[in-house]
N, C-alpha and C. Protein backbone atom coordinates (compact mmCIF):
# COMPACT_ATOMS: atom_id res chain seq x y z
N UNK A 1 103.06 79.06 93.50
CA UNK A 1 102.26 80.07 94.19
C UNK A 1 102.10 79.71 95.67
N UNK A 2 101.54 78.60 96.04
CA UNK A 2 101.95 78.28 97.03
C UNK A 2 103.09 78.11 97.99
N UNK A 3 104.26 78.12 97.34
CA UNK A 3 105.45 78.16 98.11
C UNK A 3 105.41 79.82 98.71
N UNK A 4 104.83 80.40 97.55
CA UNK A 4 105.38 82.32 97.64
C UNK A 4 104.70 82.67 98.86
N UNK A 5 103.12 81.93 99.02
CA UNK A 5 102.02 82.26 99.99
C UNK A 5 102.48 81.81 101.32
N UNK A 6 103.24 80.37 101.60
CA UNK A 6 103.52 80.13 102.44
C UNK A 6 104.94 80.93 103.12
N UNK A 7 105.77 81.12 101.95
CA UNK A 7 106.92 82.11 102.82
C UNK A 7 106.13 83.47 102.96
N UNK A 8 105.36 83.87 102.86
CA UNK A 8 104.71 85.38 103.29
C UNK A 8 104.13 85.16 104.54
N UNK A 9 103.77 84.06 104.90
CA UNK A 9 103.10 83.80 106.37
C UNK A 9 103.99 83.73 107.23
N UNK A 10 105.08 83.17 107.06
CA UNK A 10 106.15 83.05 107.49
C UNK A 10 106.76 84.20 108.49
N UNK A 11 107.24 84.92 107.21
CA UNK A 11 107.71 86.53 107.64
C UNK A 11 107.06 87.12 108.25
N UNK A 12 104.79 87.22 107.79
CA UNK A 12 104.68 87.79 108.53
C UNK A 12 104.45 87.45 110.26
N UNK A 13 104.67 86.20 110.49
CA UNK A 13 104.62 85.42 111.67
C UNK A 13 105.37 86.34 112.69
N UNK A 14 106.92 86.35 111.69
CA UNK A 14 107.75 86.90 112.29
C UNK A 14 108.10 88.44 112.83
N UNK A 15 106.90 88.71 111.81
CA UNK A 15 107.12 90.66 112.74
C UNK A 15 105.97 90.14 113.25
N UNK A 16 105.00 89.28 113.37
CA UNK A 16 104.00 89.40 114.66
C UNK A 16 104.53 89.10 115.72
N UNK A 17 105.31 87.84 115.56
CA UNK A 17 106.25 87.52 116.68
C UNK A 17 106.93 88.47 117.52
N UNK A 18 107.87 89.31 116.94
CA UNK A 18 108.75 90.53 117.24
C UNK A 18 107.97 91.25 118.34
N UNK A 19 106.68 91.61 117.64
CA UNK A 19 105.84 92.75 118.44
C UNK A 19 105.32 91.66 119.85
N UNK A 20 104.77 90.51 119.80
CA UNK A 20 104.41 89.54 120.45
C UNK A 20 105.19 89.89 122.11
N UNK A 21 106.85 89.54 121.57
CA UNK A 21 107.44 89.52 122.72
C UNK A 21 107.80 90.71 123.15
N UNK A 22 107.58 91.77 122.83
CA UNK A 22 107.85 93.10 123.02
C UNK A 22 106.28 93.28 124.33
N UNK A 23 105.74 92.74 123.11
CA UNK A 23 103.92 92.97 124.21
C UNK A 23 104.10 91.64 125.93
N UNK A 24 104.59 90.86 125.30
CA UNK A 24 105.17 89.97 126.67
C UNK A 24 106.13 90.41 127.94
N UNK A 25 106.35 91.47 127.31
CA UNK A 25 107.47 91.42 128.02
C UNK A 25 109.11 90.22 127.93
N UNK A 26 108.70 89.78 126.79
CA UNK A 26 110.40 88.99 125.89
C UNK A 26 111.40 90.19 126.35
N UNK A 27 111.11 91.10 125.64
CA UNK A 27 111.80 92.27 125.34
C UNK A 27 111.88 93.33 125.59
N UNK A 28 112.65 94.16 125.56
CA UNK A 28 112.44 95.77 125.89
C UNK A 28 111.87 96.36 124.85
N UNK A 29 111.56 97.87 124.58
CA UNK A 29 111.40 98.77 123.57
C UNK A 29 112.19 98.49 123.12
N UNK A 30 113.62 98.98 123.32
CA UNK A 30 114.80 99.43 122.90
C UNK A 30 115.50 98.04 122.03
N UNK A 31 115.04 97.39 122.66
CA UNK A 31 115.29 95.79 121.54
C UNK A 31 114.61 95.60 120.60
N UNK A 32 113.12 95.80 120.87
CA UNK A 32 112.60 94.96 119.89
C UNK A 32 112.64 96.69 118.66
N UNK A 33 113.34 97.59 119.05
CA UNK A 33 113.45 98.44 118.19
C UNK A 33 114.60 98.53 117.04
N UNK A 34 115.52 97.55 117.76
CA UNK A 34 116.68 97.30 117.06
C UNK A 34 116.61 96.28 116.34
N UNK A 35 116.00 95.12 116.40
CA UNK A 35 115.58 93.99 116.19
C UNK A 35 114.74 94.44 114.61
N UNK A 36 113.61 94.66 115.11
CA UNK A 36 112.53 95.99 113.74
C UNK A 36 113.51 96.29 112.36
N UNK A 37 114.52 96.70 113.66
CA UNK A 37 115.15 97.65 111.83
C UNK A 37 116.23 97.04 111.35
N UNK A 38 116.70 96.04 111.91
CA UNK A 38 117.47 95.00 111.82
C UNK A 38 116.98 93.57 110.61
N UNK A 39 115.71 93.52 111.31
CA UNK A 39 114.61 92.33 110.45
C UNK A 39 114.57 93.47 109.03
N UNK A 40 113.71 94.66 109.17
CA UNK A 40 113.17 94.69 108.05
C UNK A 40 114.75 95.32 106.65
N UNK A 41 115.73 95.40 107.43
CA UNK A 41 116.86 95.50 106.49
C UNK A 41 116.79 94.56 105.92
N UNK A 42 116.86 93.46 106.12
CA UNK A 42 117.34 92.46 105.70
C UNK A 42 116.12 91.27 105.24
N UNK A 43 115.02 91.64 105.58
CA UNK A 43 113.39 90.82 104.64
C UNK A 43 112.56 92.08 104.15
N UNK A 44 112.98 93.44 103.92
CA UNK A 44 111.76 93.91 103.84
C UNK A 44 111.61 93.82 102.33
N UNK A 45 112.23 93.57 100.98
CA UNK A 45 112.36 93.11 99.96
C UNK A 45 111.56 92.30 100.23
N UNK A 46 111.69 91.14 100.50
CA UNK A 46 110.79 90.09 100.32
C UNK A 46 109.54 90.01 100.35
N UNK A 47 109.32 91.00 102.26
CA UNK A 47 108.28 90.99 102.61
C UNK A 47 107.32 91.80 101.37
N UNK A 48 107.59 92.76 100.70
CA UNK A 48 106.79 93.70 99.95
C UNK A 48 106.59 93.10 98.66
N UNK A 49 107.70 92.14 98.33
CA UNK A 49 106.21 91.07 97.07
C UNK A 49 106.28 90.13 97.46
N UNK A 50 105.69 89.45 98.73
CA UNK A 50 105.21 88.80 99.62
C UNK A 50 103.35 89.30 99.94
N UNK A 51 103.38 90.54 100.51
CA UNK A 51 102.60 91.22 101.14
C UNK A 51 102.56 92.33 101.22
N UNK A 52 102.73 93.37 100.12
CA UNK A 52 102.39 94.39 99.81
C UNK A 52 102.05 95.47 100.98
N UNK A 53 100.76 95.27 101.64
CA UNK A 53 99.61 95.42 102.70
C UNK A 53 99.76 95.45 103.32
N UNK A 54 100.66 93.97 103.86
CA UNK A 54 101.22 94.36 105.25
C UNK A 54 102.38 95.27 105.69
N UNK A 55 103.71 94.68 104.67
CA UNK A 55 104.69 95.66 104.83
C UNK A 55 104.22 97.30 104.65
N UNK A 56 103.45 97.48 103.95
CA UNK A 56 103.36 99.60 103.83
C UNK A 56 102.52 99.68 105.21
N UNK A 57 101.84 99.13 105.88
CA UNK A 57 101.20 99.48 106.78
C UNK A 57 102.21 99.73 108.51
N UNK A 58 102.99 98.56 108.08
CA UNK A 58 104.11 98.24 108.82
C UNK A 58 105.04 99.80 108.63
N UNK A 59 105.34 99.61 107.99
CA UNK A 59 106.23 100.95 107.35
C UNK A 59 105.47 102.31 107.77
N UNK A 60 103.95 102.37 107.79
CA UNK A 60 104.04 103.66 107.60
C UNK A 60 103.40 103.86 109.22
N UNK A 61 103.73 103.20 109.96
CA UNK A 61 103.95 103.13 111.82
C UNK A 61 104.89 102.97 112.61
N UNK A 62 105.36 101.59 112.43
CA UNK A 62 106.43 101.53 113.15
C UNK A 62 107.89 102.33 113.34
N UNK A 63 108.55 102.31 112.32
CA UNK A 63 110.01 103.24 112.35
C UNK A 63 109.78 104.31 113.15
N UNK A 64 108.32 105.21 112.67
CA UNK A 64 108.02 106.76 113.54
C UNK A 64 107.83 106.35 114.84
N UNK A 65 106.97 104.97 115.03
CA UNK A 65 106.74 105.18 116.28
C UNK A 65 108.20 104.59 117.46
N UNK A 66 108.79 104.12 116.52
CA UNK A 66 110.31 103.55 117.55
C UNK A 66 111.15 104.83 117.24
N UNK A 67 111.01 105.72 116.11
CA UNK A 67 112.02 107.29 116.66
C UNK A 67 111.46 107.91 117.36
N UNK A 68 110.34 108.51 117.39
CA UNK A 68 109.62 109.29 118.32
C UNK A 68 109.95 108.29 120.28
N UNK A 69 109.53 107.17 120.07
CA UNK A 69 109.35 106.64 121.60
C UNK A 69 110.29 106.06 121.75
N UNK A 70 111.58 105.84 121.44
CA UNK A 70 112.92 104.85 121.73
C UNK A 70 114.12 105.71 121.84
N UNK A 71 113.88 106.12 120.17
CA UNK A 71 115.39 106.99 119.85
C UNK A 71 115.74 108.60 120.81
N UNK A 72 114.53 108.48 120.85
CA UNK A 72 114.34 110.52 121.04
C UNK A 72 114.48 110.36 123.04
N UNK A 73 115.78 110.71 123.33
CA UNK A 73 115.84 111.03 124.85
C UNK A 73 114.94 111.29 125.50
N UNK A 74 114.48 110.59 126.58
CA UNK A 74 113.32 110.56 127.73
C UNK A 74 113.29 109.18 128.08
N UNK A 75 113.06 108.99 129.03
CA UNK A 75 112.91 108.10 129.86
C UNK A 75 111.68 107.48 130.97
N UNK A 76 110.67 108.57 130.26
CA UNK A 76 109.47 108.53 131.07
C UNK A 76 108.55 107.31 131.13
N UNK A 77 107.75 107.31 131.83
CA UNK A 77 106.73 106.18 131.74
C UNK A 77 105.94 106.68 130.66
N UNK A 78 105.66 107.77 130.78
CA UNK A 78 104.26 108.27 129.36
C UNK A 78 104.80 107.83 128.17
N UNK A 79 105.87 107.57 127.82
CA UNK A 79 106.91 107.25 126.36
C UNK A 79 106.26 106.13 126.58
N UNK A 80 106.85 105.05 127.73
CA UNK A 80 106.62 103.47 127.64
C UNK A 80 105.07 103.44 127.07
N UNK A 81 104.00 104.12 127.81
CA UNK A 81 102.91 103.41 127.83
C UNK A 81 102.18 103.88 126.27
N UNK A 82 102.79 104.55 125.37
CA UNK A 82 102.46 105.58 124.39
C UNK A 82 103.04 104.60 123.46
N UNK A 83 104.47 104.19 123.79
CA UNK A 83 104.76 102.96 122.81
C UNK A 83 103.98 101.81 122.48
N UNK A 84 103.73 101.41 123.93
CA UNK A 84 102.85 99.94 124.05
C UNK A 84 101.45 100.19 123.45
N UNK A 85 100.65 101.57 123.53
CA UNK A 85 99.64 101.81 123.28
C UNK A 85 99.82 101.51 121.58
N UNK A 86 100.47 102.06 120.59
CA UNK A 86 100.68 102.11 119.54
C UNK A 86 101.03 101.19 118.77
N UNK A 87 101.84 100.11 119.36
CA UNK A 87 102.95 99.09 119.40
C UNK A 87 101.40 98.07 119.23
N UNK A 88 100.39 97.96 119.95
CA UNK A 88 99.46 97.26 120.02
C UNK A 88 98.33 97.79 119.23
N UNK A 89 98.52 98.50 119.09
CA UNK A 89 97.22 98.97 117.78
C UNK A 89 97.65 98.62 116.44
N UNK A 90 98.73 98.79 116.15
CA UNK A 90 99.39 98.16 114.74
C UNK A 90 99.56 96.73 114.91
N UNK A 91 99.45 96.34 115.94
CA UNK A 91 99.34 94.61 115.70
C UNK A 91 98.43 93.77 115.40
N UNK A 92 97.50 94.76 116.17
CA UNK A 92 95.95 94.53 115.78
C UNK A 92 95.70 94.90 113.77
N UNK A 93 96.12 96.06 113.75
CA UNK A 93 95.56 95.84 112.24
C UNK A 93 96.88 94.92 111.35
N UNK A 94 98.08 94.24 111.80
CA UNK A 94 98.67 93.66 110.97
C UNK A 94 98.15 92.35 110.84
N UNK A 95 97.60 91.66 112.02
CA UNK A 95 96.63 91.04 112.47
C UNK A 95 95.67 90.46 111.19
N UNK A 96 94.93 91.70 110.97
CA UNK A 96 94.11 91.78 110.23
C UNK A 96 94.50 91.17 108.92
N UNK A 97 95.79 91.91 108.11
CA UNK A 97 96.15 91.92 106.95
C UNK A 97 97.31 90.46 106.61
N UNK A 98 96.42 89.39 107.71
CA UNK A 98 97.42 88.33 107.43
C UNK A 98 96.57 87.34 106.98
């Protein structure tokens, strides 16, 4: 049980991380959007009997908010700051659910 608890912290380290350097400035949108769907191809199995909680919460924000503000043509600042606005409110409650 403990091994299972400790790889769930893990992972979720790692989409805090993701968003982290996105909020740093590590990264662009457009990366850490590719990165997102890149990670959760390939852990989101895990992550979901890992952490249930976190992954659906994860899920039921992020993807919309990287098609709506990444994928979808525009180039504006209101996109950027609408991302970051959002991008940081879900970190805050993943935050929470760790």
């Amino acid at each position: 049980y403990n091994e299972l608890l400790k790889g769930a912290m893990v992972m979720e380290n790692q989409v805090l991380q993701q968003i982290a350097d996105y909020l740093n400035g590590k990264i662009t949108k457009e990366e850490y959007s590719i990165i997102v769907q890149e990670y959760m191809t390939l852990c989101g199995d895990d992550l979901i009997k890992r952490n249930i909680s976190f992954y659906q919460k994860f899920m039921e924000s992020v993807p919309d908010i990287c098609l709506y503000y990444v994928d979808e043509p525009d180039d504006s600042d209101y996109k950027e700051r609408e991302f970051r606005k959002n991008i940081q409110l879900i970190y805050r409650e993943l935050m929470n659910l760790t």
